[in-house]
C-alpha atoms as a PDB file:
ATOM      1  CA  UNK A   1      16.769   4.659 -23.590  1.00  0.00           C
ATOM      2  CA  UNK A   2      15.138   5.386 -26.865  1.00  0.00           C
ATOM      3  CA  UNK A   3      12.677   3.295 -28.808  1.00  0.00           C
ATOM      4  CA  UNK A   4      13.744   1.251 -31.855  1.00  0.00           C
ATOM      5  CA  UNK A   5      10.896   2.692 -34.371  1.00  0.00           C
ATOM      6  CA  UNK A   6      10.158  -0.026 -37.271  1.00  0.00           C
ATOM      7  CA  UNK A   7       7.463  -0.849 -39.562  1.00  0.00           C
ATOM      8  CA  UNK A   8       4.984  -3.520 -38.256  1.00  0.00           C
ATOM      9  CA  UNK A   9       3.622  -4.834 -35.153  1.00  0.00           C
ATOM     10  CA  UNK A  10       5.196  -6.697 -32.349  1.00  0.00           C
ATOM     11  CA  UNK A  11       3.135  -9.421 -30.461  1.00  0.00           C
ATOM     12  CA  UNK A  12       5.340 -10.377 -26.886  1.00  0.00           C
ATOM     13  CA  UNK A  13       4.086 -13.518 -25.414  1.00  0.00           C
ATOM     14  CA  UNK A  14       5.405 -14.734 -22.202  1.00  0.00           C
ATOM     15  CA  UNK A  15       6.096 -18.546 -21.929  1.00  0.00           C
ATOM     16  CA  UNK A  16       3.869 -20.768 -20.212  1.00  0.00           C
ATOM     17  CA  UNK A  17       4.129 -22.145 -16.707  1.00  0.00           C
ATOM     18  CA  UNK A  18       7.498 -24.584 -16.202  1.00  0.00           C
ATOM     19  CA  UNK A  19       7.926 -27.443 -13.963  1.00  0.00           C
ATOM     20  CA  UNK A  20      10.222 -24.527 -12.043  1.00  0.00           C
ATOM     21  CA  UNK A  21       7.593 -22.190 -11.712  1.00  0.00           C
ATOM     22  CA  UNK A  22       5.348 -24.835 -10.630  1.00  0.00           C
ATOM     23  CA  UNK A  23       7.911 -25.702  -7.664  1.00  0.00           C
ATOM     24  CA  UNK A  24       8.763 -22.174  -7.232  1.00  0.00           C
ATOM     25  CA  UNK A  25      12.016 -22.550  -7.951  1.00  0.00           C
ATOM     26  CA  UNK A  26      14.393 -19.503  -9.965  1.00  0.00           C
ATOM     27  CA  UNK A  27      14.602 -20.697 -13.198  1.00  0.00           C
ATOM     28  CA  UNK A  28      16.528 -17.742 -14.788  1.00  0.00           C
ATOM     29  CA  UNK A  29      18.804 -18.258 -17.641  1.00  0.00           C
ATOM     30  CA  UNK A  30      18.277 -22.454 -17.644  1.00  0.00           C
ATOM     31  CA  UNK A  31      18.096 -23.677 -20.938  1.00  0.00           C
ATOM     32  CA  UNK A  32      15.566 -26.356 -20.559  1.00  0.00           C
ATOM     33  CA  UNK A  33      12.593 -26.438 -18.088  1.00  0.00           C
ATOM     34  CA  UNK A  34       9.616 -28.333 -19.648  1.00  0.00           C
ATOM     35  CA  UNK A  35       5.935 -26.607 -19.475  1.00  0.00           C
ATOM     36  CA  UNK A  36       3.651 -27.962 -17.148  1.00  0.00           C
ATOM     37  CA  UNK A  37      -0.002 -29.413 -18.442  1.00  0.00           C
ATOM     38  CA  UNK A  38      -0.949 -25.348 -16.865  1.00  0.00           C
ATOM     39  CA  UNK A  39       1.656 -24.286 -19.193  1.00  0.00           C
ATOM     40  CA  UNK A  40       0.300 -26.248 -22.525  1.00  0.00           C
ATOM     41  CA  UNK A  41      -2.802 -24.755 -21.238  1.00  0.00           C
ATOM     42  CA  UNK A  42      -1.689 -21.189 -21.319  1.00  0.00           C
ATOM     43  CA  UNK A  43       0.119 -21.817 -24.572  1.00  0.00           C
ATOM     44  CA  UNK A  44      -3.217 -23.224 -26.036  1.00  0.00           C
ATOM     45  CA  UNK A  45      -5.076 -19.945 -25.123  1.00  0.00           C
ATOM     46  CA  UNK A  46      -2.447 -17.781 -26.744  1.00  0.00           C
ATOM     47  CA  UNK A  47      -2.938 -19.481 -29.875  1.00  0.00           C
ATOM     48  CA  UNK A  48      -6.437 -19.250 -29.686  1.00  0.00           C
ATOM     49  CA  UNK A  49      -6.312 -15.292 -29.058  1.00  0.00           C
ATOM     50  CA  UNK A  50      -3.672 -14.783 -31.581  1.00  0.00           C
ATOM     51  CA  UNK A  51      -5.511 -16.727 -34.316  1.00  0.00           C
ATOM     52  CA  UNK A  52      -9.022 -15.072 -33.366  1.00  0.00           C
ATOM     53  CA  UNK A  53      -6.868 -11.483 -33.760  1.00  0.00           C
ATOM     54  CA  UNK A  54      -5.019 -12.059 -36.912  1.00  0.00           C
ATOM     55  CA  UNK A  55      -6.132 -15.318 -39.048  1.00  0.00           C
ATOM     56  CA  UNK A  56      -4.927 -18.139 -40.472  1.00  0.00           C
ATOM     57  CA  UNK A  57      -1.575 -18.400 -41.718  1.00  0.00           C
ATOM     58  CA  UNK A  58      -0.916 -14.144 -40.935  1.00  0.00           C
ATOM     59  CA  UNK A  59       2.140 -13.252 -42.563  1.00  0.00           C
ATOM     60  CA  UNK A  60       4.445 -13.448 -39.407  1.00  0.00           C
ATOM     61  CA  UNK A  61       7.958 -13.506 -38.777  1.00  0.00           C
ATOM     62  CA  UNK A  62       8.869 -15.737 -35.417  1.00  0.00           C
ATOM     63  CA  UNK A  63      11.090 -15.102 -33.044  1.00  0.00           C
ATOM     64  CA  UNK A  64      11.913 -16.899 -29.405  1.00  0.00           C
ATOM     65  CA  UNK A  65      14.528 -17.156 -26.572  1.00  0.00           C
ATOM     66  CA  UNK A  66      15.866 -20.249 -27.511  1.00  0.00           C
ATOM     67  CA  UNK A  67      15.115 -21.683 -24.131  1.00  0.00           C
ATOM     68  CA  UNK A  68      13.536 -24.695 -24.387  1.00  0.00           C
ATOM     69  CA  UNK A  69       9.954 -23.437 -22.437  1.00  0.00           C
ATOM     70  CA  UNK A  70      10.246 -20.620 -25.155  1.00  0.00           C
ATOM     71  CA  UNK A  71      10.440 -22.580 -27.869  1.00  0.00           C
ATOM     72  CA  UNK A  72       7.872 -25.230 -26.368  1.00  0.00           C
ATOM     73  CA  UNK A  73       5.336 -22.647 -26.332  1.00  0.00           C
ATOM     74  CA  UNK A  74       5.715 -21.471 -29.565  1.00  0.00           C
ATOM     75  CA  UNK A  75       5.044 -24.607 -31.359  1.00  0.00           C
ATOM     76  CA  UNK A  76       1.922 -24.098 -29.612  1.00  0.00           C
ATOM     77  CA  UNK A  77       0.829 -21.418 -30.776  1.00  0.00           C
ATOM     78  CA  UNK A  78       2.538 -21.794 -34.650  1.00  0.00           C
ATOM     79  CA  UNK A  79       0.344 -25.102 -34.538  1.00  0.00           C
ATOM     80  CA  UNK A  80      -2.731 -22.513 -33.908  1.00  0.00           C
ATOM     81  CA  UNK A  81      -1.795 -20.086 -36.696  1.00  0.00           C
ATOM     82  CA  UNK A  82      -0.825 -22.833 -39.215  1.00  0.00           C
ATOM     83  CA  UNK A  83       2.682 -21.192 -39.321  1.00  0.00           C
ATOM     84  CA  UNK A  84       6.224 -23.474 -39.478  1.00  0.00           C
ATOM     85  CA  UNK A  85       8.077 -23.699 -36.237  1.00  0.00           C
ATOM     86  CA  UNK A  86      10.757 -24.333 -38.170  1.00  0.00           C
ATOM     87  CA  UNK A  87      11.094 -20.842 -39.270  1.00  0.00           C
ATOM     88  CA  UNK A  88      11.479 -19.407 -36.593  1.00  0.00           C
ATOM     89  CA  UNK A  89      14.422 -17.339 -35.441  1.00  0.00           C
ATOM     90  CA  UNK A  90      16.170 -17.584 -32.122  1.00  0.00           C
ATOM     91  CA  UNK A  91      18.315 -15.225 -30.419  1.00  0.00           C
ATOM     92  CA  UNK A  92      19.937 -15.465 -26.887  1.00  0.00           C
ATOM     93  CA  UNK A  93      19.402 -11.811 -26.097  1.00  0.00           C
ATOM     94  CA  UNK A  94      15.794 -12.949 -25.715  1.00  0.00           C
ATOM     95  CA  UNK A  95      16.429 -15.063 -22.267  1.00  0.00           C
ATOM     96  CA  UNK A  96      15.750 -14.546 -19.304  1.00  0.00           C
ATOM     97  CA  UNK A  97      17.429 -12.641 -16.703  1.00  0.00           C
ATOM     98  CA  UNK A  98      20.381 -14.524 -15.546  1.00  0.00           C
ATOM     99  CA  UNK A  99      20.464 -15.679 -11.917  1.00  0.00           C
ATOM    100  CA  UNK A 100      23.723 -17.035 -11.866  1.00  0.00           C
ATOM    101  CA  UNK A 101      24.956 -18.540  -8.049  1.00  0.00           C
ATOM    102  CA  UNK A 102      21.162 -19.030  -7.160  1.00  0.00           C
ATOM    103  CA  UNK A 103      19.637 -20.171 -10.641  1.00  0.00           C
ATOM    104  CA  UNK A 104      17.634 -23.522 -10.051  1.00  0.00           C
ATOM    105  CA  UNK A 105      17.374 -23.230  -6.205  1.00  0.00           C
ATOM    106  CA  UNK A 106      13.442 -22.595  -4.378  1.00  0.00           C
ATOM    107  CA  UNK A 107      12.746 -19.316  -3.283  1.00  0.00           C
ATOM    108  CA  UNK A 108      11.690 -20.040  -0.492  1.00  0.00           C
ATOM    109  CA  UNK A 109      16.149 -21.208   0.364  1.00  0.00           C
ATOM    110  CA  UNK A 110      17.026 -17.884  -0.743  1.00  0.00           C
ATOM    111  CA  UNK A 111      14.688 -16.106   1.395  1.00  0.00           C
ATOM    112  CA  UNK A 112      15.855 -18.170   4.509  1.00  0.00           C
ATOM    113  CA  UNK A 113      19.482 -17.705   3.925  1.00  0.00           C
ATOM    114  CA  UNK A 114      19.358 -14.196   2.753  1.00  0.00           C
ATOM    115  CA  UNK A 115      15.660 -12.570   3.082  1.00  0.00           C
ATOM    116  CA  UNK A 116      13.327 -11.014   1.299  1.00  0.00           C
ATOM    117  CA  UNK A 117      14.586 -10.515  -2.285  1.00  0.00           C
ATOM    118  CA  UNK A 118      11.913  -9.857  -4.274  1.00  0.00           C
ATOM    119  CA  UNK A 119       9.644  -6.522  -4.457  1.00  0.00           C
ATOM    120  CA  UNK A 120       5.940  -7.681  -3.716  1.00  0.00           C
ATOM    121  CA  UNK A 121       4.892  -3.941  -4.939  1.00  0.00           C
ATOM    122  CA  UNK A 122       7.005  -4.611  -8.600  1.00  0.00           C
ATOM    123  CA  UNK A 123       7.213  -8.435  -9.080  1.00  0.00           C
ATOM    124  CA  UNK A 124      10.806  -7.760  -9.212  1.00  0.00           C
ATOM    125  CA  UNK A 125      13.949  -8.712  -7.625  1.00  0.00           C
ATOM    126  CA  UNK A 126      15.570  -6.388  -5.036  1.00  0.00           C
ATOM    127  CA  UNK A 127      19.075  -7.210  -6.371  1.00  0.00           C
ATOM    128  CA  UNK A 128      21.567  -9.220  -7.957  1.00  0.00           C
ATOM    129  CA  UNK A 129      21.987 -13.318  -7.872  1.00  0.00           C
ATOM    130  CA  UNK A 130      25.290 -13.437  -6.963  1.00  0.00           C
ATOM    131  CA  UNK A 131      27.130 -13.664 -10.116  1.00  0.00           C
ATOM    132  CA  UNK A 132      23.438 -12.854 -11.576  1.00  0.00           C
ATOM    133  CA  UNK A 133      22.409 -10.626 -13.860  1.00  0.00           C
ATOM    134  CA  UNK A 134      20.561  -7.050 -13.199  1.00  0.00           C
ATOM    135  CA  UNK A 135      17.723  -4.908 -14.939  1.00  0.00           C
ATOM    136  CA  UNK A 136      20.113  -2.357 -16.587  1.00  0.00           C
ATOM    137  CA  UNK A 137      22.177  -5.518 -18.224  1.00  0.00           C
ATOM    138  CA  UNK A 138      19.152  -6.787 -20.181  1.00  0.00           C
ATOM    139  CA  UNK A 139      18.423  -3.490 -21.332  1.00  0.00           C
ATOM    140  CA  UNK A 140      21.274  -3.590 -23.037  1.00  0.00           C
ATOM    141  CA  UNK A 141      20.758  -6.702 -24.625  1.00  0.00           C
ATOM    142  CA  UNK A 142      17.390  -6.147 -25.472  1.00  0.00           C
ATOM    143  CA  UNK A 143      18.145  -3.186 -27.092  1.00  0.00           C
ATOM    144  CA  UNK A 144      21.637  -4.585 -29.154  1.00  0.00           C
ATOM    145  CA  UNK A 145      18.301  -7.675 -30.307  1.00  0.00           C
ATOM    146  CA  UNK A 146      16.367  -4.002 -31.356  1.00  0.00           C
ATOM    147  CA  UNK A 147      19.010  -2.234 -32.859  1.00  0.00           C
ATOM    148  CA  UNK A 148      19.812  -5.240 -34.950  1.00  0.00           C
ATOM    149  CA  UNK A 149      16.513  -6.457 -35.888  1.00  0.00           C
ATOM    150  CA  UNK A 150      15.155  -2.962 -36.526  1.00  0.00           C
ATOM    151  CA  UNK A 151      15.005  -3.852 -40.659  1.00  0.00           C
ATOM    152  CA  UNK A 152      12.605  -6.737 -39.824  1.00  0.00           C
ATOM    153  CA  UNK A 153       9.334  -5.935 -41.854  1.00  0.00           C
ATOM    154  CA  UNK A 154       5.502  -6.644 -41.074  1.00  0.00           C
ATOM    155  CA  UNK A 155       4.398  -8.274 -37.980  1.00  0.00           C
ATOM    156  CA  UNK A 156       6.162 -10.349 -35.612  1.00  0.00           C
ATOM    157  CA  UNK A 157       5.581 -12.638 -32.382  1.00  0.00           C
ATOM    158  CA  UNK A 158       8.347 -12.732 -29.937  1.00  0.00           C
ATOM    159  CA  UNK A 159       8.115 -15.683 -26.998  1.00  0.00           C
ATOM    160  CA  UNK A 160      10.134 -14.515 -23.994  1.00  0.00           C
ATOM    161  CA  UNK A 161      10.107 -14.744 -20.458  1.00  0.00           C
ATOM    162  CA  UNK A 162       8.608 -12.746 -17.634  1.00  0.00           C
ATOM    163  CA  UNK A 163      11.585 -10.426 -16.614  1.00  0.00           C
ATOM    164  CA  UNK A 164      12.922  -9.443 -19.954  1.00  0.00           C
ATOM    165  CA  UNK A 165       9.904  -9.187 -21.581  1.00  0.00           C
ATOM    166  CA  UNK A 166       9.143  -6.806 -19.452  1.00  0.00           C
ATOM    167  CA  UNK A 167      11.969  -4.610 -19.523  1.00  0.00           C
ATOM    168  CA  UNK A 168      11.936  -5.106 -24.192  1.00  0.00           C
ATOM    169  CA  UNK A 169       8.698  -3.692 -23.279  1.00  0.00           C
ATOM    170  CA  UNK A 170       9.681  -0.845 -21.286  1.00  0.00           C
ATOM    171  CA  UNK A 171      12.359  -0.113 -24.066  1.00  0.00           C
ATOM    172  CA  UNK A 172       9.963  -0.352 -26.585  1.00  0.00           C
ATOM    173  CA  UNK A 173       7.346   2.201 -25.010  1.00  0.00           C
ATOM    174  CA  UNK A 174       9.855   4.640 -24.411  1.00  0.00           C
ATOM    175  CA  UNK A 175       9.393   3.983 -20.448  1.00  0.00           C
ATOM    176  CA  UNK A 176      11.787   6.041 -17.671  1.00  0.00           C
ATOM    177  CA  UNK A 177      14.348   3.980 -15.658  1.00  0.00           C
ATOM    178  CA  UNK A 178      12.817   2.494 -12.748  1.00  0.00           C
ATOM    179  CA  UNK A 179      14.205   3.849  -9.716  1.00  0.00           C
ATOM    180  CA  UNK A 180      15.908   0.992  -7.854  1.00  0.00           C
ATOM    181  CA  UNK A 181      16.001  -1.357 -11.050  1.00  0.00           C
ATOM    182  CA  UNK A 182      18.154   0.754 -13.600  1.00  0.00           C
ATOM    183  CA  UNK A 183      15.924   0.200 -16.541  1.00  0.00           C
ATOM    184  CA  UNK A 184      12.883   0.616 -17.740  1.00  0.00           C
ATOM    185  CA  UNK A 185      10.467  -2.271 -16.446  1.00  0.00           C
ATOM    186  CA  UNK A 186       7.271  -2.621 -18.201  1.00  0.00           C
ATOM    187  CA  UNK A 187       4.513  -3.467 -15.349  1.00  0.00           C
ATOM    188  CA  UNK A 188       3.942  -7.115 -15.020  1.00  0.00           C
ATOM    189  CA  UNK A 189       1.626  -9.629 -16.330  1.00  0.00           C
ATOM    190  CA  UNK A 190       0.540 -12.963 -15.363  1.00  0.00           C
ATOM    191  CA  UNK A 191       1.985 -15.997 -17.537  1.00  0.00           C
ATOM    192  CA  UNK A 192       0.508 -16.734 -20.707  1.00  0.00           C
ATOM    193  CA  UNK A 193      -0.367 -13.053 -21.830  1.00  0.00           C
ATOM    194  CA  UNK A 194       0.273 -11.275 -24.873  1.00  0.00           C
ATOM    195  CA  UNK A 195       0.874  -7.881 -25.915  1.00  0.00           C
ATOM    196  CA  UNK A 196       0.960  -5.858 -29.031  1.00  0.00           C
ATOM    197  CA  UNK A 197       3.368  -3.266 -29.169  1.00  0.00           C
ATOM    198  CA  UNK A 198       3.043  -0.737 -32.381  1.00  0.00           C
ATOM    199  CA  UNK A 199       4.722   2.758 -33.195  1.00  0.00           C
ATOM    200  CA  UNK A 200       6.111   2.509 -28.796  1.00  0.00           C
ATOM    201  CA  UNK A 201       2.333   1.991 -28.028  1.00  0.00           C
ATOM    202  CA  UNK A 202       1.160  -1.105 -25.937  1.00  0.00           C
ATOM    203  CA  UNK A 203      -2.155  -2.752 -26.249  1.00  0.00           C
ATOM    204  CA  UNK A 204      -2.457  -6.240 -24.055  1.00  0.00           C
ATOM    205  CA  UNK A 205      -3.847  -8.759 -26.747  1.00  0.00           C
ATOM    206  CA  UNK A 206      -4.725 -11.286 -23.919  1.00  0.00           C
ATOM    207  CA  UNK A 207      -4.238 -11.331 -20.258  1.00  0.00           C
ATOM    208  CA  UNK A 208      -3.084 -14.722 -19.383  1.00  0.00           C
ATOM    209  CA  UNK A 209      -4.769 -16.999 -16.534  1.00  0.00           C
ATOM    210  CA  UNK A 210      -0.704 -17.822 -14.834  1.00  0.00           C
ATOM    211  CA  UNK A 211       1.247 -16.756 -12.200  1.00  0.00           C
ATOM    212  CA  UNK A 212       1.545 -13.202 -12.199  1.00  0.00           C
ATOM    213  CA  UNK A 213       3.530 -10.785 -12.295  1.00  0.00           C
ATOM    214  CA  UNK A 214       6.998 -11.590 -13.222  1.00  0.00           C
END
């Protein structure tokens, strides 16, 4: 899977801890789950990184999942930068990774009823929520947000999740498929971290204090 070359730099921030990762529960492709005082927290010390790195008022275009959490987070840090949250740009091949039959239940449920389902040695899942979504899927739509975007000029800060950040990030760098996952899955970081992506080279901007990785 090749890497969408453009002009400018791309900042990838993860959102900040939700009431559902608080609870451990799989939050997936639900549209609204509300940060956590943690999560405001994180959010807080992305904006604080992000201004330190670039200014006030940087000429930056914004982009998020439209998730609610996503968005949440952003206003966060746009409040930081002195930038309008009302600019921003949503798209919904920023979400998360969809968990279809088992979206909003605890982990610890689908462990009992099925086992272990996640790989400790990735941070990832082992397979597919039953009527879920899988690694190679979001690579796809990752890529078609890419592809489509690719005219975008200057910087730009993009507020995902944990699972499909990572794999926009393993498109972006020009990562192999990882074996088992059919994509290319950047490693993980811990919730509230940010990364700089320019010309397929990643630089981590801040290393966030969260749960990690996802």
């Amino acid at each position: 899977m090749k890497h969408h070359a453009r002009t400018g730099r791309d900042f990838l921030a993860r959102h900040g801890e939700t009431v559902f990762n608080a609870a451990r529960r799989l939050q997936g492709d639900h549209a609204h789950t509300p940060l956590t005082r943690a999560g405001f927290a994180q959010a807080d010390a992305m904006g604080r990184a992000l201004r330190g790195l670039l200014g006030p008022a940087p000429a930056l275009t914004l982009w998020a999942s439209p998730t609610g959490r996503a968005l949440q987070t952003l206003a966060v840090i746009a409040e930081h930068l002195e930038l309008d949250w009302h600019a921003a740009r949503t798209d919904p091949r920023l979400a998360e990774i969809g968990m279809g039959d088992w979206g909003g239940r605890y982990y610890a449920e689908i462990h009992a009823e099925h086992g272990a389902f996640v790989d400790r040695a990735h941070g990832l899942f082992t397979r597919p929520a039953p009527n879920g979504e899988w690694y190679d899927a979001i690579a796809v739509r990752v890529s078609g947000w890419l592809a489509d975007t690719a005219d975008d000029t200057g910087d730009r800060l993009v507020i995902m999740h944990g699972m499909s950040s990572r794999v926009l990030r393993g498109v972006m760098t020009g990562g192999g498929v990882l074996p088992g996952f059919d994509a290319p899955v950047a490693p993980g970081l811990p919730q509230g971290s940010v990364t700089m992506i320019e010309h397929g080279v990643e630089t981590i901007v801040y290393r966030g204090k969260g749960q990690a990785p996802a």
